[in-house]
Protein backbone atom coordinates (compact mmCIF):
# COMPACT_ATOMS: atom_id res chain seq x y z
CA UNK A 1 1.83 -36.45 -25.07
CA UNK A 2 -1.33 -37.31 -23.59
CA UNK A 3 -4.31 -34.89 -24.22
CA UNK A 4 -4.94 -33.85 -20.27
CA UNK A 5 -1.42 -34.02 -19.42
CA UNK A 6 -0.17 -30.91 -17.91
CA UNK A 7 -4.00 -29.91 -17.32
CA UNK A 8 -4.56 -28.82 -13.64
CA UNK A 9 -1.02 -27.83 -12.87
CA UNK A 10 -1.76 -24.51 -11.42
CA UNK A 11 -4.20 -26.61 -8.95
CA UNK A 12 -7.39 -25.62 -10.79
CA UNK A 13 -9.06 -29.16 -12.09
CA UNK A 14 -11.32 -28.86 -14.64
CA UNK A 15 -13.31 -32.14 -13.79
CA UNK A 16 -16.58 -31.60 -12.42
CA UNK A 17 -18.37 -34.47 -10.78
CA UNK A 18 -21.39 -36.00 -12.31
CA UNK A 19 -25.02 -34.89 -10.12
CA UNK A 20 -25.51 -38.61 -9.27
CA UNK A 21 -21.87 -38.31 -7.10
CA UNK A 22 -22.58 -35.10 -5.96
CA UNK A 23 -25.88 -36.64 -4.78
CA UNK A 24 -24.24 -39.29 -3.62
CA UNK A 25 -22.00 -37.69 -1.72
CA UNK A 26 -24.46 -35.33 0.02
CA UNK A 27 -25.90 -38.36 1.08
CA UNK A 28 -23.71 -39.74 2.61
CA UNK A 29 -22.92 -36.20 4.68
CA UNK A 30 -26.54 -36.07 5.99
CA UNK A 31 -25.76 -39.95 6.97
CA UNK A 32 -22.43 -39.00 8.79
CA UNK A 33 -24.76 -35.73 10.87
CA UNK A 34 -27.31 -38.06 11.42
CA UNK A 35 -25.68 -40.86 13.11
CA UNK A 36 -22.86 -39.60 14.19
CA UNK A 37 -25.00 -37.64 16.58
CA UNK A 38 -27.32 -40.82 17.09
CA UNK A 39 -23.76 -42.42 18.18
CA UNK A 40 -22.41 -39.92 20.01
CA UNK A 41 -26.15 -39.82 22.39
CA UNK A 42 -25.76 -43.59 22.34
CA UNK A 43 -22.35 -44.35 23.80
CA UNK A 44 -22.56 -41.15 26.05
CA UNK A 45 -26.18 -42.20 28.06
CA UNK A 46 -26.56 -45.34 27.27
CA UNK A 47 -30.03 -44.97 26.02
CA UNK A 48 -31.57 -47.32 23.94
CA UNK A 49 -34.80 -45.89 23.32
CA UNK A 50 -33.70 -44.52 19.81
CA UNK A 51 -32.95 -46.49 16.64
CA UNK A 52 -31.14 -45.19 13.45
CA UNK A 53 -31.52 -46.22 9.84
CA UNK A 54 -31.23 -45.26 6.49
CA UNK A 55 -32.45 -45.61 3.04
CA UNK A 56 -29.84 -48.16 1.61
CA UNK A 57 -30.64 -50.78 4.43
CA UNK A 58 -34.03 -50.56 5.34
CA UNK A 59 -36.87 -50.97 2.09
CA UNK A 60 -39.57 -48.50 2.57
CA UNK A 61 -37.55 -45.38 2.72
CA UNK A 62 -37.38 -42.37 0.20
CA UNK A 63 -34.64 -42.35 -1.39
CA UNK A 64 -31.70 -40.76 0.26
CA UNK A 65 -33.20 -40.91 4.01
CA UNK A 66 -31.72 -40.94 7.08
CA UNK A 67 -34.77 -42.10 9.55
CA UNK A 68 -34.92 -42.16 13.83
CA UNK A 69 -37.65 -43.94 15.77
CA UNK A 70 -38.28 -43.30 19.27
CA UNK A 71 -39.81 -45.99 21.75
CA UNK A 72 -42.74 -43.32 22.06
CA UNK A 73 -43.34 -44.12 17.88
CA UNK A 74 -42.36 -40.86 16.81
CA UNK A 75 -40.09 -40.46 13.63
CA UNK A 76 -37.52 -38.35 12.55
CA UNK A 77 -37.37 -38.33 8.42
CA UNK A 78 -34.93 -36.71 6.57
CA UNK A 79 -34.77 -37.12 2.59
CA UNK A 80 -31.59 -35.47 1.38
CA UNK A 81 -34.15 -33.52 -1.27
CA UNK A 82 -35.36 -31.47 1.91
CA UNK A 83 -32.24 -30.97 3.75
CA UNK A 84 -29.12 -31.23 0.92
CA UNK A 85 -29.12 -26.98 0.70
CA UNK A 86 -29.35 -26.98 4.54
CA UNK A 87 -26.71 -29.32 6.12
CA UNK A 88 -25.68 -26.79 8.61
CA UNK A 89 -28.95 -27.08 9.87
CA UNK A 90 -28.91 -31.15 10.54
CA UNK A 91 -27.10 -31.96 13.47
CA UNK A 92 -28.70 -29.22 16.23
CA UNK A 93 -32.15 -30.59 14.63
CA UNK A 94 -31.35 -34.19 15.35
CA UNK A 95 -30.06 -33.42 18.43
CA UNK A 96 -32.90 -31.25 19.70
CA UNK A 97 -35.05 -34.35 18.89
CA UNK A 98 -33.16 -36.60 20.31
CA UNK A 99 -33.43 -34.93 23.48
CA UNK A 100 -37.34 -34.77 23.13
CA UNK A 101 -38.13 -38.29 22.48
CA UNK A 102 -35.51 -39.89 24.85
CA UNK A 103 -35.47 -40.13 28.81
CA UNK A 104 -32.22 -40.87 30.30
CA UNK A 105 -33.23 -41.15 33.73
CA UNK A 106 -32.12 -44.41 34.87
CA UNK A 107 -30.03 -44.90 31.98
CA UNK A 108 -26.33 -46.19 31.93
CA UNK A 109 -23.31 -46.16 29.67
CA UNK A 110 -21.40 -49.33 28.84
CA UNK A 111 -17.91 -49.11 30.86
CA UNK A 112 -15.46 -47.80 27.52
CA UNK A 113 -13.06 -45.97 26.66
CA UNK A 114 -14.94 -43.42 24.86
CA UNK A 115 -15.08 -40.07 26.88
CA UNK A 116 -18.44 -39.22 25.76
CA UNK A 117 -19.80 -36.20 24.61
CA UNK A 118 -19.72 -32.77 26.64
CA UNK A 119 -23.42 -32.07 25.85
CA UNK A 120 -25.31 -35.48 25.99
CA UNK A 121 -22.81 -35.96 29.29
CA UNK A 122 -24.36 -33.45 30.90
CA UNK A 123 -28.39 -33.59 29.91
CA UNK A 124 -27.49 -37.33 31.16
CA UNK A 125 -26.41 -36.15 34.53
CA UNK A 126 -29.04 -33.67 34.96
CA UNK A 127 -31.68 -36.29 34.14
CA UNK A 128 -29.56 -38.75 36.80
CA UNK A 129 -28.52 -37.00 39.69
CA UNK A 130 -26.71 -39.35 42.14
């Protein structure tokens, strides 16, 4: 018999990640908020006045970063070490800055499928009334 088998039947595992995976893994969350809102403003208006990166593709970064740039030179940074106990908090922060550092007037959506989403849909209308 081997010495775990039979361990975890009840659905209880007794494994506990190691910190660098956890780490890891909140990482990657904060990169999933971060652009997915970045991509979500993107295929909705059409604006291109925002760029998205993050620490594993761009030198220069902490650690762990997700990073925006406006057109205007301002910066959204977010190290995981500031926001990993606050994830909830993430996505209406990126979006609020989005909104603040972008100007969809004149700005136009590549003909797709996607539907877009209900929110950046409608500051894009507002901001191009005809």
């Amino acid at each position: 018999m081997y010495e775990n088998e039979g361990a975890g039947l009840d659905g209880e595992s007794e494994y506990q990640p190691p910190a660098w995976m956890i780490r890891y893994r909140n990482f990657k969350t904060l990169c999933s908020y971060v652009c997915g809102e970045f991509i979500r403003f993107y295929l909705t208006t059409g604006c291109d006045q925002i760029s998205y990166t993050h620490s594993q593709i761009t030198e220069g970064l902490p650690n762990y970063s997700c990073r925006l740039t406006s057109v205007d030179e301002a910066v959204l940074l977010l190290p995981l070490d500031d926001w990993a106990e606050r994830m909830d908090e993430v996505r209406p922060l990126v979006r609020a800055w989005l909104g603040e550092h972008s100007d969809l007037k004149g700005c136009q959506p590549e003909k797709s499928h996607y539907q877009g989403d209900r929110y950046w849909f409608t500051r894009w209308q507002e901001a191009n009334p005809w």
